[in-house]
PDB file of N, CA and C in Angstrom:
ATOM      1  N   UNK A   1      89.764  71.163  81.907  1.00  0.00           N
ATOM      2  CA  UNK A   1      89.938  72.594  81.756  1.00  0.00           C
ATOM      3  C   UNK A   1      91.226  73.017  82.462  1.00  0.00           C
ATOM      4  N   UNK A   2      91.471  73.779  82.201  1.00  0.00           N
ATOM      5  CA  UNK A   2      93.243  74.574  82.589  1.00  0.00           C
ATOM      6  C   UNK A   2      92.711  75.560  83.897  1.00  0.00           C
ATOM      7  N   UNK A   3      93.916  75.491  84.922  1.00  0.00           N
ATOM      8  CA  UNK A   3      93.249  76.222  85.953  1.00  0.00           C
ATOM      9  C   UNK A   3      94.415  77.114  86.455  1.00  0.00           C
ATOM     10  N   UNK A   4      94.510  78.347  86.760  1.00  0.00           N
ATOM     11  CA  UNK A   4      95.732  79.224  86.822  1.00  0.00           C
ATOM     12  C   UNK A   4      95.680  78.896  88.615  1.00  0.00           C
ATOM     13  N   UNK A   5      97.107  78.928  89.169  1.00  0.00           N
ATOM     14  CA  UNK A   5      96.906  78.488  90.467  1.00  0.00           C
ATOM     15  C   UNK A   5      98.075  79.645  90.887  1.00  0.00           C
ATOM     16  N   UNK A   6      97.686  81.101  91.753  1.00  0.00           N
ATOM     17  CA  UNK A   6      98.684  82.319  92.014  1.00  0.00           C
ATOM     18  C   UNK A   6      98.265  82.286  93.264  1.00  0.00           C
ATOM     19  N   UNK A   7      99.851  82.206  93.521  1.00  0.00           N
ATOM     20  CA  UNK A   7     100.251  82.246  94.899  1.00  0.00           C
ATOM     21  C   UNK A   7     101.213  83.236  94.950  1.00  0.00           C
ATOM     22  N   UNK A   8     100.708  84.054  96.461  1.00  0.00           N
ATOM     23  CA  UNK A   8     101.393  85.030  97.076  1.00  0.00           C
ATOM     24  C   UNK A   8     102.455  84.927  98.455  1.00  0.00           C
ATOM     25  N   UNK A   9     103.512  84.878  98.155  1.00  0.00           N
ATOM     26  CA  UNK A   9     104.145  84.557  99.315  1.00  0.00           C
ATOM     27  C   UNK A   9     104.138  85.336 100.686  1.00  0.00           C
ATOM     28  N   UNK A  10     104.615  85.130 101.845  1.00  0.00           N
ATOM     29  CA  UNK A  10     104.588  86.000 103.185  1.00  0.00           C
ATOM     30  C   UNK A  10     105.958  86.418 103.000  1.00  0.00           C
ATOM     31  N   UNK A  11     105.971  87.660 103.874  1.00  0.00           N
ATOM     32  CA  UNK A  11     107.186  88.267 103.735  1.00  0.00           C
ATOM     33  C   UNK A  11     108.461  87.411 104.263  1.00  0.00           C
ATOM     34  N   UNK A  12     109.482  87.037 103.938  1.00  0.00           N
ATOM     35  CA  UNK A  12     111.080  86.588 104.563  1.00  0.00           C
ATOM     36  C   UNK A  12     110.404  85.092 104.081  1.00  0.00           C
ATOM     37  N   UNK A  13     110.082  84.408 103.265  1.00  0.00           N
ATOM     38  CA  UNK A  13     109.075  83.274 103.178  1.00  0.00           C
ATOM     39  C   UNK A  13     110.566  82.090 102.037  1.00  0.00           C
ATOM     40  N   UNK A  14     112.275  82.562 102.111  1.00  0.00           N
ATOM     41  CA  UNK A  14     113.000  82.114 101.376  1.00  0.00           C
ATOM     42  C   UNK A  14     113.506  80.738 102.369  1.00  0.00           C
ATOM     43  N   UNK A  15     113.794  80.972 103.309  1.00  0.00           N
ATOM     44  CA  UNK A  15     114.009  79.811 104.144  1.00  0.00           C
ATOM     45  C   UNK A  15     112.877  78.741 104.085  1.00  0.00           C
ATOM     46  N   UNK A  16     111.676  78.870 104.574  1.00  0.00           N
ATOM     47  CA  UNK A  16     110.828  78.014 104.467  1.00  0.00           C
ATOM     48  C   UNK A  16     110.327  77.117 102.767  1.00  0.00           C
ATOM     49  N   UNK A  17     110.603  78.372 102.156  1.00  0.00           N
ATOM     50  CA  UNK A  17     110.903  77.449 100.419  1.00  0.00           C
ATOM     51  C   UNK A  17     111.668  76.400 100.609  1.00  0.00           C
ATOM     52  N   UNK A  18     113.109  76.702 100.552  1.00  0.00           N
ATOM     53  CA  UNK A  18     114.010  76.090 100.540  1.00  0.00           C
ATOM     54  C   UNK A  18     113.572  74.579 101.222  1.00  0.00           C
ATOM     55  N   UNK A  19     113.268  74.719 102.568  1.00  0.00           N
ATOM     56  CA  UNK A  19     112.885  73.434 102.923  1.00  0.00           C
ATOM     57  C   UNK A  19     111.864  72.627 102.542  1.00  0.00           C
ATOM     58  N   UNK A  20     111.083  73.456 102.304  1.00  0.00           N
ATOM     59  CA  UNK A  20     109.718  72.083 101.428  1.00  0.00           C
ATOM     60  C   UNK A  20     109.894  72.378  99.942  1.00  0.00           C
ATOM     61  N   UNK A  21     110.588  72.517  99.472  1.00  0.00           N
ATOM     62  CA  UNK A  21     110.781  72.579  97.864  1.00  0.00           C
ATOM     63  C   UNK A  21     110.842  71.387  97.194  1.00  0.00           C
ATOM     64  N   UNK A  22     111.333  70.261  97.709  1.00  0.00           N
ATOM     65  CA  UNK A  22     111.540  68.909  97.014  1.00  0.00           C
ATOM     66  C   UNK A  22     110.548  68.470  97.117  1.00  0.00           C
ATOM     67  N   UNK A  23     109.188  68.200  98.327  1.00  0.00           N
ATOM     68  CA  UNK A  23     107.880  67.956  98.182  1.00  0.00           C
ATOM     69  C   UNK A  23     107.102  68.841  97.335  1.00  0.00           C
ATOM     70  N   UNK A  24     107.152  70.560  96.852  1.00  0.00           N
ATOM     71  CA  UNK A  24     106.743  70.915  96.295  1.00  0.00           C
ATOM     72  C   UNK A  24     107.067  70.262  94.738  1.00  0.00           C
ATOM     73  N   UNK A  25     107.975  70.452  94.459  1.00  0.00           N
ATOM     74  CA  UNK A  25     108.337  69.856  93.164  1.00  0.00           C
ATOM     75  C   UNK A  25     108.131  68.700  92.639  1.00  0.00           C
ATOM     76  N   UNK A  26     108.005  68.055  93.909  1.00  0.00           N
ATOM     77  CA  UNK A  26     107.356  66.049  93.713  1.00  0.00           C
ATOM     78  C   UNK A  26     105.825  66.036  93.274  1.00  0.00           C
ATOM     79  N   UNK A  27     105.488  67.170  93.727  1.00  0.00           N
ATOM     80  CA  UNK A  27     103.815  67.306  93.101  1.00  0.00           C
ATOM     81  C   UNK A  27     103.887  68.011  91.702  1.00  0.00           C
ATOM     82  N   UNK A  28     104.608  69.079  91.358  1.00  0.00           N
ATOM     83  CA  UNK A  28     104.918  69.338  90.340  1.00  0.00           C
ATOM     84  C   UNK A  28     104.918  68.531  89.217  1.00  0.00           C
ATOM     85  N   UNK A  29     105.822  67.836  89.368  1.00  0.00           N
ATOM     86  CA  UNK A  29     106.728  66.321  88.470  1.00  0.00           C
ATOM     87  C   UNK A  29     105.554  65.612  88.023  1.00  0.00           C
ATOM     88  N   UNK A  30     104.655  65.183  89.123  1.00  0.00           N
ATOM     89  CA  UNK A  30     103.681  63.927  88.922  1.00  0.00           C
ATOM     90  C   UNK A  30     102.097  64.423  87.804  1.00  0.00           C
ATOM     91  N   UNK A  31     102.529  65.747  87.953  1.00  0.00           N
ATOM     92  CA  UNK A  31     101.355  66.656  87.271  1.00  0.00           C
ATOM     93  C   UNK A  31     102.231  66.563  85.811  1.00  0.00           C
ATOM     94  N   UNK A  32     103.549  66.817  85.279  1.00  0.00           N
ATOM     95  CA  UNK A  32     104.057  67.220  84.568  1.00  0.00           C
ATOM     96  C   UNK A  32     103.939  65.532  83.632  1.00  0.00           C
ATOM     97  N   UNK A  33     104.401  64.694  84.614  1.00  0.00           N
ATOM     98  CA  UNK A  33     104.508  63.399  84.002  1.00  0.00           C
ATOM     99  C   UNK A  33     102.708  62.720  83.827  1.00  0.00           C
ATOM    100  N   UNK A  34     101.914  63.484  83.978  1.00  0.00           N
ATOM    101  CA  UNK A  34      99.997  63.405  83.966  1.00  0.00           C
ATOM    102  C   UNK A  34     100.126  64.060  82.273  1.00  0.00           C
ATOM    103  N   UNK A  35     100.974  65.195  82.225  1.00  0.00           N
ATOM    104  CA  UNK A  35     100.484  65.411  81.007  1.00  0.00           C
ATOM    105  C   UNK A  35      99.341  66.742  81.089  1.00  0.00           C
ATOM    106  N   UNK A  36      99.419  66.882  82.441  1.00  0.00           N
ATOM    107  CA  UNK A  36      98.739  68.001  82.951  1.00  0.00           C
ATOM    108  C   UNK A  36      99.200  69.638  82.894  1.00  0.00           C
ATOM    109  N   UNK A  37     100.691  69.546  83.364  1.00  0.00           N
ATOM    110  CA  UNK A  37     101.176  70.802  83.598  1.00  0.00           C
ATOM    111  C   UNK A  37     101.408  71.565  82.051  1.00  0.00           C
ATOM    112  N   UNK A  38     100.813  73.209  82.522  1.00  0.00           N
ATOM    113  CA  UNK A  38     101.226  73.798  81.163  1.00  0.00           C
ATOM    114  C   UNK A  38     102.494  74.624  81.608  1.00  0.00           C
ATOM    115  N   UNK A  39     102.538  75.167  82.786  1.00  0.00           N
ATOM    116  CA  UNK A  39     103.748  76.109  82.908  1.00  0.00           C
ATOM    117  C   UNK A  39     103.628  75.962  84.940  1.00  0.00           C
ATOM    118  N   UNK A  40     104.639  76.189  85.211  1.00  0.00           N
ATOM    119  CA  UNK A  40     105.054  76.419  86.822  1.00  0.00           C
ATOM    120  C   UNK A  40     106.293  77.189  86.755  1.00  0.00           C
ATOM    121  N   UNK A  41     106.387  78.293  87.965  1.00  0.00           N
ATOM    122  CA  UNK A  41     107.320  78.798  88.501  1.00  0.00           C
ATOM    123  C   UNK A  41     106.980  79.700  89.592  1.00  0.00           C
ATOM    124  N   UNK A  42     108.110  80.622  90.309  1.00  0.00           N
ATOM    125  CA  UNK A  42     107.962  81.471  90.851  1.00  0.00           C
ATOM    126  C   UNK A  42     108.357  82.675  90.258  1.00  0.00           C
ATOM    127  N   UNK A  43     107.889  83.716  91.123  1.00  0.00           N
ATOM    128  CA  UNK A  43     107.538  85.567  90.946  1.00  0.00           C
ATOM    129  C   UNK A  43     109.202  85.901  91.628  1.00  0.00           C
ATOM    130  N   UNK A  44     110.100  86.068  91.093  1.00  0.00           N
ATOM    131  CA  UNK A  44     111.629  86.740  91.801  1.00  0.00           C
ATOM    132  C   UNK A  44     110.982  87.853  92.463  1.00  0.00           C
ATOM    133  N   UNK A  45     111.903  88.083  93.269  1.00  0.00           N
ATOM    134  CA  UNK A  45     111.239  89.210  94.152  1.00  0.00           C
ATOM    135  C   UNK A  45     112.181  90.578  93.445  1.00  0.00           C
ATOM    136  N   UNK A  46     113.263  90.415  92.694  1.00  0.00           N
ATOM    137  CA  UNK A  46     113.522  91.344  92.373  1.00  0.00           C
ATOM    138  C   UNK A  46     113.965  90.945  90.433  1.00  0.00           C
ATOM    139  N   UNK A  47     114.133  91.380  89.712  1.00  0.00           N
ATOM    140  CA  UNK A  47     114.155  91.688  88.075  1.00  0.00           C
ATOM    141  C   UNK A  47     115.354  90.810  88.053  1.00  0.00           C
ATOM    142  N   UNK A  48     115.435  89.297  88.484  1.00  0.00           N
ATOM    143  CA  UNK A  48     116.711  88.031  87.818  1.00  0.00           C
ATOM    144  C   UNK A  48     116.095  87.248  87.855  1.00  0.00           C
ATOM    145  N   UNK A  49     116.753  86.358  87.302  1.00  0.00           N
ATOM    146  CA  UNK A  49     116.149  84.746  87.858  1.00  0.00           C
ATOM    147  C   UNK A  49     116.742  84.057  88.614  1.00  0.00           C
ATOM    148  N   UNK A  50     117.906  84.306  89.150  1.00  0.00           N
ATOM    149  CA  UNK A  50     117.969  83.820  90.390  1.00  0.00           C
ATOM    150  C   UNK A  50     118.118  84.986  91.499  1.00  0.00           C
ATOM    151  N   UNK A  51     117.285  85.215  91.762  1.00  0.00           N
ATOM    152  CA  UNK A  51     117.354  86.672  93.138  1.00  0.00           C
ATOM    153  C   UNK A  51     117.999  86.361  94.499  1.00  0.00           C
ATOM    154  N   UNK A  52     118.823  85.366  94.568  1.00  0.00           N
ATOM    155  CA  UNK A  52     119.347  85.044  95.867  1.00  0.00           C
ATOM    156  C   UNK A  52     118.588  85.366  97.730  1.00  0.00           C
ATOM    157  N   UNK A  53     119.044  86.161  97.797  1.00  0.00           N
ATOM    158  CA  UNK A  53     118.827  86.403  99.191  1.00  0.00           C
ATOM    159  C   UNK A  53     117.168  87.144  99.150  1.00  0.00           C
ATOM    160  N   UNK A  54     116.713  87.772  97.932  1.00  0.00           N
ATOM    161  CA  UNK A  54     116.043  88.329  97.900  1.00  0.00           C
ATOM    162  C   UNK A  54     114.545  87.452  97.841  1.00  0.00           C
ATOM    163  N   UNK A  55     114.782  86.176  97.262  1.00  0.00           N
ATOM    164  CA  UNK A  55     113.870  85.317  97.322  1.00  0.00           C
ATOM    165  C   UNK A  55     112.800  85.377  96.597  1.00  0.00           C
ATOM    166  N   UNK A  56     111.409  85.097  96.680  1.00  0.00           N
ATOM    167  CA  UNK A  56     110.321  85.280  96.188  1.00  0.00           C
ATOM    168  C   UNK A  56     109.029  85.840  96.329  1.00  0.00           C
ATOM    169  N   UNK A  57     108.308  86.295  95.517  1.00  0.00           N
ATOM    170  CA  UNK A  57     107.148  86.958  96.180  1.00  0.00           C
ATOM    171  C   UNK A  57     105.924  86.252  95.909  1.00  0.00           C
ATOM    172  N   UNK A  58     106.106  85.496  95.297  1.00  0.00           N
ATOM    173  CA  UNK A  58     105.151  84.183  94.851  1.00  0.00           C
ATOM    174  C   UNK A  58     105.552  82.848  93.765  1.00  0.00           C
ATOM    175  N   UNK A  59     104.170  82.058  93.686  1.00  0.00           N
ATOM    176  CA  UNK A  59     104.023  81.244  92.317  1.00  0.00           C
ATOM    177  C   UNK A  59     103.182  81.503  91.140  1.00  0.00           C
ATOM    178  N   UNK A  60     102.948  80.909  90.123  1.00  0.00           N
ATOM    179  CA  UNK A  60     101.927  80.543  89.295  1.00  0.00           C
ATOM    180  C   UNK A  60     101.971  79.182  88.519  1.00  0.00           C
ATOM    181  N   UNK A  61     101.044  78.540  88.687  1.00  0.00           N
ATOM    182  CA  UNK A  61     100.993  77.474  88.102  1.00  0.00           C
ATOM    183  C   UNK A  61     100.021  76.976  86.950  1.00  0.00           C
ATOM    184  N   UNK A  62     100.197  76.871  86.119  1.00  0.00           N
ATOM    185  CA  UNK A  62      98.657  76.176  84.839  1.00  0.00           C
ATOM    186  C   UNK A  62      98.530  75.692  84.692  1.00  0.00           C
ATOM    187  N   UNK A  63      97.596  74.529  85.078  1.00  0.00           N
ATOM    188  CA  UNK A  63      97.348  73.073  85.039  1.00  0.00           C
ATOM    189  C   UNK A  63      95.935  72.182  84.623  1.00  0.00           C
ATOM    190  N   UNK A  64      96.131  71.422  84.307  1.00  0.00           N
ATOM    191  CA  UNK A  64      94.797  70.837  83.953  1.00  0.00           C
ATOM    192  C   UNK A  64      94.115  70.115  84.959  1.00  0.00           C
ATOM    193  N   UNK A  65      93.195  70.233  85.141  1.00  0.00           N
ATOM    194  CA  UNK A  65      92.326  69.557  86.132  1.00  0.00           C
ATOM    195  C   UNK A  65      90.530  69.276  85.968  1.00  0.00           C
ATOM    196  N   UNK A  66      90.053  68.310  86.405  1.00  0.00           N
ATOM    197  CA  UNK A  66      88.661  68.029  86.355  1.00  0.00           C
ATOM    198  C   UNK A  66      87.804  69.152  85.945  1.00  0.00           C
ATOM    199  N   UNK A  67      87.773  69.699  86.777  1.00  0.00           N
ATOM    200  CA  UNK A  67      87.001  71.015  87.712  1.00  0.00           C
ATOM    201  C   UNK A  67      87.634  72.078  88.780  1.00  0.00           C
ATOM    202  N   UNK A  68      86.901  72.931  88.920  1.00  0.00           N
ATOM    203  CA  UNK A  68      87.274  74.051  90.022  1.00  0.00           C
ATOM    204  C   UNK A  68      87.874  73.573  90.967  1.00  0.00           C
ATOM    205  N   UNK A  69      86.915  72.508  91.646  1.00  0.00           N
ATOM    206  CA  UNK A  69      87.048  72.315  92.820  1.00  0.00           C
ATOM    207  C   UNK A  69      88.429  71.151  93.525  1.00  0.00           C
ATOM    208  N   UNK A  70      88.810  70.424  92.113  1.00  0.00           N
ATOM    209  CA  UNK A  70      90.145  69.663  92.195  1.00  0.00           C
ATOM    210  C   UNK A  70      91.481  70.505  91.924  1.00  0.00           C
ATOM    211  N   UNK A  71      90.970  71.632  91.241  1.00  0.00           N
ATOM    212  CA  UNK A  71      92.485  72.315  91.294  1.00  0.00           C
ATOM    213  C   UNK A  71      92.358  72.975  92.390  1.00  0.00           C
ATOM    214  N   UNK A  72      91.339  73.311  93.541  1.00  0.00           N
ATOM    215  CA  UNK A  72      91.249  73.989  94.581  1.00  0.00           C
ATOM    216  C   UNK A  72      91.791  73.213  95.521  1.00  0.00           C
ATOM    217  N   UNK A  73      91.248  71.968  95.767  1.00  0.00           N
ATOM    218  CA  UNK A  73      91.791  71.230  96.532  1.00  0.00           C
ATOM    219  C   UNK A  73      93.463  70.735  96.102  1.00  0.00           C
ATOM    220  N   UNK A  74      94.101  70.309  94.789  1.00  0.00           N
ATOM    221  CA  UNK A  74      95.251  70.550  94.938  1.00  0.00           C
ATOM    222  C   UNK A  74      95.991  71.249  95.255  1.00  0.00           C
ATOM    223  N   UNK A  75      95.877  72.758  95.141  1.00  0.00           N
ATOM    224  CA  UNK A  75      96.086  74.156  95.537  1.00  0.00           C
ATOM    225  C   UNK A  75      96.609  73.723  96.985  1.00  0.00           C
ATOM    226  N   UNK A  76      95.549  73.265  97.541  1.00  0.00           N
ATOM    227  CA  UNK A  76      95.409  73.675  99.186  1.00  0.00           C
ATOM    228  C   UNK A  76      95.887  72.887 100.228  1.00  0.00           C
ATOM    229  N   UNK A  77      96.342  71.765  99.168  1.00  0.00           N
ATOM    230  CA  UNK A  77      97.550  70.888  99.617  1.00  0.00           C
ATOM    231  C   UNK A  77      98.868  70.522  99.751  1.00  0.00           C
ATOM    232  N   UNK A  78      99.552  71.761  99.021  1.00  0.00           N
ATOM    233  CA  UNK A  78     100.358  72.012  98.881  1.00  0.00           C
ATOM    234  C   UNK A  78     101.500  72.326  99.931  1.00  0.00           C
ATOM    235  N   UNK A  79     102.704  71.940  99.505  1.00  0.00           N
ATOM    236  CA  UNK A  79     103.426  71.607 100.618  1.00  0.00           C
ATOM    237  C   UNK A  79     104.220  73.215 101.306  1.00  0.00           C
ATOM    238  N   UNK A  80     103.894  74.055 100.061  1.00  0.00           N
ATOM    239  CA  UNK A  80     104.443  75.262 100.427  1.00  0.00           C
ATOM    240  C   UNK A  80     103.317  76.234 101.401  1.00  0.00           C
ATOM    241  N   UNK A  81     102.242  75.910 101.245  1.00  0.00           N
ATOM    242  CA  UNK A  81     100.918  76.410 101.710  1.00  0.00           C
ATOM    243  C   UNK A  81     100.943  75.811 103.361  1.00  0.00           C
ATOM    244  N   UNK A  82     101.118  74.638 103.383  1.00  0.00           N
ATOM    245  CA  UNK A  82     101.391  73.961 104.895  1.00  0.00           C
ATOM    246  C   UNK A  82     102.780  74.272 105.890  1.00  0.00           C
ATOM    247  N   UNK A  83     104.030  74.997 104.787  1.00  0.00           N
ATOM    248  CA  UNK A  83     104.940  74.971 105.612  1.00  0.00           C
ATOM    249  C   UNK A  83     104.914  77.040 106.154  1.00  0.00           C
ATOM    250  N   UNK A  84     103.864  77.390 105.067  1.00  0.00           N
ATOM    251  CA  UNK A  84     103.472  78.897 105.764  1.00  0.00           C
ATOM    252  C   UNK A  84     104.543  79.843 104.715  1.00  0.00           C
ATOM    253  N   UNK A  85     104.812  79.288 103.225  1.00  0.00           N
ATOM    254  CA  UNK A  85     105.181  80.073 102.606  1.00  0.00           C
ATOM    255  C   UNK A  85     104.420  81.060 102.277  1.00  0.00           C
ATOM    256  N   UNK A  86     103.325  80.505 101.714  1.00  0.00           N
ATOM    257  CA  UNK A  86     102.187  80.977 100.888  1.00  0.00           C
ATOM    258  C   UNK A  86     101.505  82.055 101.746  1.00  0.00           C
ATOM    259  N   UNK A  87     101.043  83.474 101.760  1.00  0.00           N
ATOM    260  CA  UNK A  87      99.712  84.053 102.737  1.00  0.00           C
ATOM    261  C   UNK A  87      98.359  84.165 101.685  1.00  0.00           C
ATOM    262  N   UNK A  88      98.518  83.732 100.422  1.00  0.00           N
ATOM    263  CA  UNK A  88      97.338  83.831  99.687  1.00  0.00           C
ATOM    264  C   UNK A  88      97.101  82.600  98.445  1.00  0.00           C
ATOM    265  N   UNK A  89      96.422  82.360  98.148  1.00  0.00           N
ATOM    266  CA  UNK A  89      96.065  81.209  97.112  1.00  0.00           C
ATOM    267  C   UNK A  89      94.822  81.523  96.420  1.00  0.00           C
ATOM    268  N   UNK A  90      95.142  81.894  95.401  1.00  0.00           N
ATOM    269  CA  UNK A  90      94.035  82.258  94.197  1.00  0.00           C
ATOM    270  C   UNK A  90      94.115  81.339  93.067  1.00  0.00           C
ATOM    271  N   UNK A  91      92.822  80.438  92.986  1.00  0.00           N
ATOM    272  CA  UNK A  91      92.704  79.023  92.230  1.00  0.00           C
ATOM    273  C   UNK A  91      91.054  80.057  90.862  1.00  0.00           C
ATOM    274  N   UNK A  92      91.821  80.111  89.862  1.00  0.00           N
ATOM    275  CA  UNK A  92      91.083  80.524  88.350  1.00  0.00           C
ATOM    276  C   UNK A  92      91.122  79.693  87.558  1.00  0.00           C
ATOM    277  N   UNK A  93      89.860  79.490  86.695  1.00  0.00           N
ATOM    278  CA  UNK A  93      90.041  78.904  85.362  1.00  0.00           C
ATOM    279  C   UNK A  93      90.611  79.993  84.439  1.00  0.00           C
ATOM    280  N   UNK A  94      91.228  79.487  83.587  1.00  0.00           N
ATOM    281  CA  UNK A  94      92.260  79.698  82.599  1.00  0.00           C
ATOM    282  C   UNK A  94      91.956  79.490  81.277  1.00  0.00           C
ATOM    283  N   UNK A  95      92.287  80.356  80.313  1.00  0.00           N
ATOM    284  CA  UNK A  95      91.376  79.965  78.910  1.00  0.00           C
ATOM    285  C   UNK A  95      93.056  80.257  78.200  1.00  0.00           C
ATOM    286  N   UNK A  96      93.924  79.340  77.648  1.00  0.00           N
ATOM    287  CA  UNK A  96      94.771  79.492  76.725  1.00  0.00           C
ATOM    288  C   UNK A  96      94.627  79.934  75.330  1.00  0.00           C
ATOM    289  N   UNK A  97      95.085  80.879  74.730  1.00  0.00           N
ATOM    290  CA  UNK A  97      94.880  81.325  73.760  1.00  0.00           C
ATOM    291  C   UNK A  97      96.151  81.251  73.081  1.00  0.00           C
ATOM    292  N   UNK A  98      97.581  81.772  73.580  1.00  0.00           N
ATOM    293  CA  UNK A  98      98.827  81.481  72.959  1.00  0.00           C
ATOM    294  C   UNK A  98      99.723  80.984  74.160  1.00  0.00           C
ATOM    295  N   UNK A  99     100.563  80.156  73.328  1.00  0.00           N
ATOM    296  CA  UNK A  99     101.220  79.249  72.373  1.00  0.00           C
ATOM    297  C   UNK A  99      99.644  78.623  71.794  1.00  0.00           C
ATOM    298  N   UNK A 100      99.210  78.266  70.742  1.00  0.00           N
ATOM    299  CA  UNK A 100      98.587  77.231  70.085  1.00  0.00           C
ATOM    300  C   UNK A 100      98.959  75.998  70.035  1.00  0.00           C
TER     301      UNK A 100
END
């Protein structure tokens, strides 16, 4: 089943990205190369896609997983969650309807 994984960042939370981003993305990759991932990114904190200084105000991720409780626990392992980007983590099942 597909599991929506929204994350809320802490405020000034662009420095601490920056540094665990390559472990974030190494988990990314290994999901993507599973055949798992449907979509990943982050929330700009302001209306670009690259917001510079302004940074981010979160993620979302859609992914396939067992059950609840494995996309919870991937969730919560996360390298952005440990380095204190993250102040919230909301792990949903997900029902795709479009793209087909």
């Amino acid at each position: 089943m597909l599991y929506a994984i929204i994350s809320e960042d802490v405020d000034g939370s662009l420095s601490r990205r920056q540094a665990s981003r390559p472990a974030h993305l190494e988990r990314l990759q290994a999901l993507q190369d599973q055949g798992r991932l449907i979509l990943a990114g982050p929330h700009p904190a302001i209306d670009s896609d690259n917001p510079g200084e302004a940074g981010f105000t979160g993620s979302l991720v859609v992914a396939e997983f067992a059950c609840l409780q494995d996309a919870q626990t991937w969730a919560d392992t996360d390298p952005y969650l440990a380095a204190g980007v993250y102040a919230r983590v909301t792990v949903k099942p997900f029902k795709q309807v479009f793209p087909q």
